[in-house]
Protein backbone atom coordinates (compact mmCIF):
# COMPACT_ATOMS: atom_id res chain seq x y z
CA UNK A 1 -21.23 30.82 48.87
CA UNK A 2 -19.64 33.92 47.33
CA UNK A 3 -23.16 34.91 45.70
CA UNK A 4 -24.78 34.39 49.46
CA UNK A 5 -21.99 36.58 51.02
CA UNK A 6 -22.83 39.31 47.78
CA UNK A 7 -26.21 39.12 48.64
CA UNK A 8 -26.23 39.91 52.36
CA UNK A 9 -23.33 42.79 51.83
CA UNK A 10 -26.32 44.45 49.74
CA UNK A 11 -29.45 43.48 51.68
CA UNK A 12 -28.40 44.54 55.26
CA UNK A 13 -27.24 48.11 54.31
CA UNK A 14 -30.43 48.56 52.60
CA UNK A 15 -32.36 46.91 55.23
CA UNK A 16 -30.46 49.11 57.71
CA UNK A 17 -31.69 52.63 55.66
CA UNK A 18 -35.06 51.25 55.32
CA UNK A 19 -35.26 50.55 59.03
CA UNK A 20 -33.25 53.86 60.10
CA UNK A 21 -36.23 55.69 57.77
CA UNK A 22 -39.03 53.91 59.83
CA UNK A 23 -38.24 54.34 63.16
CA UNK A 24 -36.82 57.76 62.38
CA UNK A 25 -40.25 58.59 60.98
CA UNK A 26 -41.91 57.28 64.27
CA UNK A 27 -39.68 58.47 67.17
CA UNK A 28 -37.63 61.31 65.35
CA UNK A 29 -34.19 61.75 64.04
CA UNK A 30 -32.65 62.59 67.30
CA UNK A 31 -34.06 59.79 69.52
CA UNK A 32 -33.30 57.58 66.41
CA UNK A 33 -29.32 58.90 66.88
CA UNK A 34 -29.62 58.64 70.98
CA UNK A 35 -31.33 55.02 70.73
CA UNK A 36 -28.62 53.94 68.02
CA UNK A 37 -25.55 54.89 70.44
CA UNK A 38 -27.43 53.71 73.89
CA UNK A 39 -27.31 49.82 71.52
CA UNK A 40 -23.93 50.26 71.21
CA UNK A 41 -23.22 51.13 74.78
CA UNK A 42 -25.24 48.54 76.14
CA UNK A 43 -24.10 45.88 73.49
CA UNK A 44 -20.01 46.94 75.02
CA UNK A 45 -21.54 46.16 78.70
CA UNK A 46 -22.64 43.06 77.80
CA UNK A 47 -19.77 41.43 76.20
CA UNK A 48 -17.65 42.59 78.72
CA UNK A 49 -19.74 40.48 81.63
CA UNK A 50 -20.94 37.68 79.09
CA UNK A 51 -17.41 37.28 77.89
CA UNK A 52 -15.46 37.22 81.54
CA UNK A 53 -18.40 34.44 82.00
CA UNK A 54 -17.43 32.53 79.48
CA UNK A 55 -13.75 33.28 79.53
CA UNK A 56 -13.98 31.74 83.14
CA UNK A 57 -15.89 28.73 82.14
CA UNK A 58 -13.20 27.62 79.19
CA UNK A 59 -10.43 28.18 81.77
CA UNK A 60 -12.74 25.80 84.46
CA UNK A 61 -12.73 23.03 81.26
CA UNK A 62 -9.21 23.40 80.40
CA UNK A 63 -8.15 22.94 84.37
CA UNK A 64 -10.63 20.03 84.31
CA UNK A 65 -8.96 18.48 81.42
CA UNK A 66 -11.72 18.93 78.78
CA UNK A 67 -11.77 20.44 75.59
CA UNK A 68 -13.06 24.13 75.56
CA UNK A 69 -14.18 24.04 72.03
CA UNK A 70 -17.83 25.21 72.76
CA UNK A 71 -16.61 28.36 74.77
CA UNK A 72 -14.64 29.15 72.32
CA UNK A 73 -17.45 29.08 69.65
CA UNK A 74 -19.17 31.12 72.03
CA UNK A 75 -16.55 33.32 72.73
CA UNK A 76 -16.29 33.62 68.63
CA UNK A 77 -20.12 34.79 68.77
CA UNK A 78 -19.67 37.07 71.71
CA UNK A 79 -17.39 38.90 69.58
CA UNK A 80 -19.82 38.85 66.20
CA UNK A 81 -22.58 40.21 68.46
CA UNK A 82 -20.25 42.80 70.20
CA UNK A 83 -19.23 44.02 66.40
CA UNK A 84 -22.99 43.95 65.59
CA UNK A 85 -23.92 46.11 68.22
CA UNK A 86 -21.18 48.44 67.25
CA UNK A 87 -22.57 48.45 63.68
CA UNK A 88 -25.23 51.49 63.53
CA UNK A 89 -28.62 50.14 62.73
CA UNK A 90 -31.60 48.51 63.92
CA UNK A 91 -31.59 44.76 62.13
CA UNK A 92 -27.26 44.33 63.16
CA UNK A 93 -28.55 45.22 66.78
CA UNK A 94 -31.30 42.80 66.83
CA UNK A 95 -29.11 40.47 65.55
CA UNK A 96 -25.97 41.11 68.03
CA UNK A 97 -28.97 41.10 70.95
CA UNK A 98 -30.17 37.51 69.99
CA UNK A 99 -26.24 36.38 69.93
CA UNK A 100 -25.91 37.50 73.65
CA UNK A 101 -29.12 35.25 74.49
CA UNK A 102 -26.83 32.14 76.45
CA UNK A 103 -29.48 29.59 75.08
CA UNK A 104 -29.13 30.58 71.62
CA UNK A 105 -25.63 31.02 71.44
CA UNK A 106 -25.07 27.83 73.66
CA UNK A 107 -27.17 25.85 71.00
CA UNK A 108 -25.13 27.71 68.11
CA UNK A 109 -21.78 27.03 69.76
CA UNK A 110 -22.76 23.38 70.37
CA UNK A 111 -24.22 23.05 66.45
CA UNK A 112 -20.57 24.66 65.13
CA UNK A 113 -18.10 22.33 67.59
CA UNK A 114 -20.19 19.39 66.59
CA UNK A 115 -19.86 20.60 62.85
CA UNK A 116 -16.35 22.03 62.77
CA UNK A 117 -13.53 19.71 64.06
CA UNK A 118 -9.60 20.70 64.44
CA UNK A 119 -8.03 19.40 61.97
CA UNK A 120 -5.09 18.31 64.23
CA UNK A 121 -1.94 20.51 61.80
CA UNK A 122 -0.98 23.33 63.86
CA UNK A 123 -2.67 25.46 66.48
CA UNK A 124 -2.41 25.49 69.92
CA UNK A 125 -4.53 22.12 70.33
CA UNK A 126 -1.12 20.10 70.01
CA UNK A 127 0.69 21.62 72.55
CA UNK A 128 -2.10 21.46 75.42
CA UNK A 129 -1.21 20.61 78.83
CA UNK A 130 -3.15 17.63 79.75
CA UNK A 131 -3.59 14.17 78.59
CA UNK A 132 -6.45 13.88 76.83
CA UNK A 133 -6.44 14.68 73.06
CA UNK A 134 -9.93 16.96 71.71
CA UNK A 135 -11.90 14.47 71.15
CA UNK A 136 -11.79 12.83 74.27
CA UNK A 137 -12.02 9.46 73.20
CA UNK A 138 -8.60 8.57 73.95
CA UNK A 139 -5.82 9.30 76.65
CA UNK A 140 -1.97 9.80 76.12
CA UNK A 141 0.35 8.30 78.31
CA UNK A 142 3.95 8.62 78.48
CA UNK A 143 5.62 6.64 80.62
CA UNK A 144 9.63 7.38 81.45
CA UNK A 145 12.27 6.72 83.89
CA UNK A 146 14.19 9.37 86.02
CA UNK A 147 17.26 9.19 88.27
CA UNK A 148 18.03 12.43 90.69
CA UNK A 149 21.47 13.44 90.36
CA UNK A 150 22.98 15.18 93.60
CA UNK A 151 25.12 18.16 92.21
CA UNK A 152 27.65 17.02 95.35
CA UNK A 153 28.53 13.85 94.03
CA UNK A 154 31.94 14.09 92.15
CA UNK A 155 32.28 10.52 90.07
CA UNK A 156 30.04 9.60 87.05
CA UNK A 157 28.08 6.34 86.65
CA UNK A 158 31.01 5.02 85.95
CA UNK A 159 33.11 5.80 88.56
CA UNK A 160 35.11 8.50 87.01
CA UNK A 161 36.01 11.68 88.31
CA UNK A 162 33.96 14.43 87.11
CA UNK A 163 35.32 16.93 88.80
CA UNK A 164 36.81 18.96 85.78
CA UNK A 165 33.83 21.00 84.76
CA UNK A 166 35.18 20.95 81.24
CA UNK A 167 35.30 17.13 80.88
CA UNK A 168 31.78 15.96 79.39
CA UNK A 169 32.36 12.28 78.95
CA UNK A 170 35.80 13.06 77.11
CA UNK A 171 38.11 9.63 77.11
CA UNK A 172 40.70 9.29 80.13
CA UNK A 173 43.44 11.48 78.37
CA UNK A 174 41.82 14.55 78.90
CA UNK A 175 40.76 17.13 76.02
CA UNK A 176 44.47 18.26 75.42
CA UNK A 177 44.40 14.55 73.84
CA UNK A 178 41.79 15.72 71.20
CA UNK A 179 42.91 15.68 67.29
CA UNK A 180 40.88 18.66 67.65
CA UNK A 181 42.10 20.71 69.64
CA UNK A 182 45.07 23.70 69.07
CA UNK A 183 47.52 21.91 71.52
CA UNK A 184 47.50 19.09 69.14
């Protein structure tokens, strides 16, 4: 993996030159420059309505209930085409354009939630707000009592005064009668 990552850090700058020396040669230096900055421009417009779209629909699953794990993944390539486009050169662009295709990055976000699964330490995915856990297989249910407690009433369940804000459950005597405390 580290010799893969080597190997593309060299190939795409050089593919980049060789590719800015081509299409230079054919449509000149400054409409190379003008067409280079109009892909970045274009590549910023897209993200920003792509990834409201998207934004939207992993808000829709979550208030459904279901896990959002493929708009996130495409939220995740949103951004790597976004930082393509910002990346001067003609292969990084063509890449970043293909990411912003929905049915390629819909089938890449479905291949990486299908291959990468939370591990279920950590992370937000704990603390969610509804009741079914990511994989969906299986619901939580916590079931609980509850009694409503009137602030008006002034004995406790067991028919003690409570009036003394002070007193939390303290025996008859009072808290004068604590060995802890300075009166005592």
């Amino acid at each position: 993996m580290p010799l893969l990552f080597l190997a593309a850090l060299v190939a795409i700058p050089v593919t980049e030159i060789y590719l800015f020396i081509e299409i230079g040669d054919e449509i000149g230096a400054l409409n190379t420059i003008i067409l280079t900055i109009l892909t970045a421009v274009a590549g910023m417009a897209l993200l920003r309505i792509q990834g409201l779209s998207v934004l939207m629909k992993a808000q829709e699953n979550l208030e459904n209930g279901q896990s959002p794990i493929k708009e996130v993944f495409s939220g995740i390539l949103l951004a790597i085409a976004g930082l393509f486009l910002l990346i001067p050169g003609f292969f990084t662009d063509s890449i970043g354009f293909l990411l912003f295709l929905p049915p390629l990055r819909a089938a890449l976000a479905g291949w990486l939630s299908r291959t990468v699964t939370p591990s279920g330490r950590g992370g937000f995915h704990q603390t969610h707000f509804h009741s079914r856990r990511w994989n969906g297989n299986e619901e939580t249910i916590i079931d609980g009592e509850y009694n409503i407690v009137e602030e008006d009433e002034k004995t406790d369940p067991a028919g003690r005064s409570n009036s003394d804000p002070r007193r939390l459950d303290r025996p008859e005597g009072g808290p004068d009668d604590s060995p802890w405390s300075k009166n005592g």
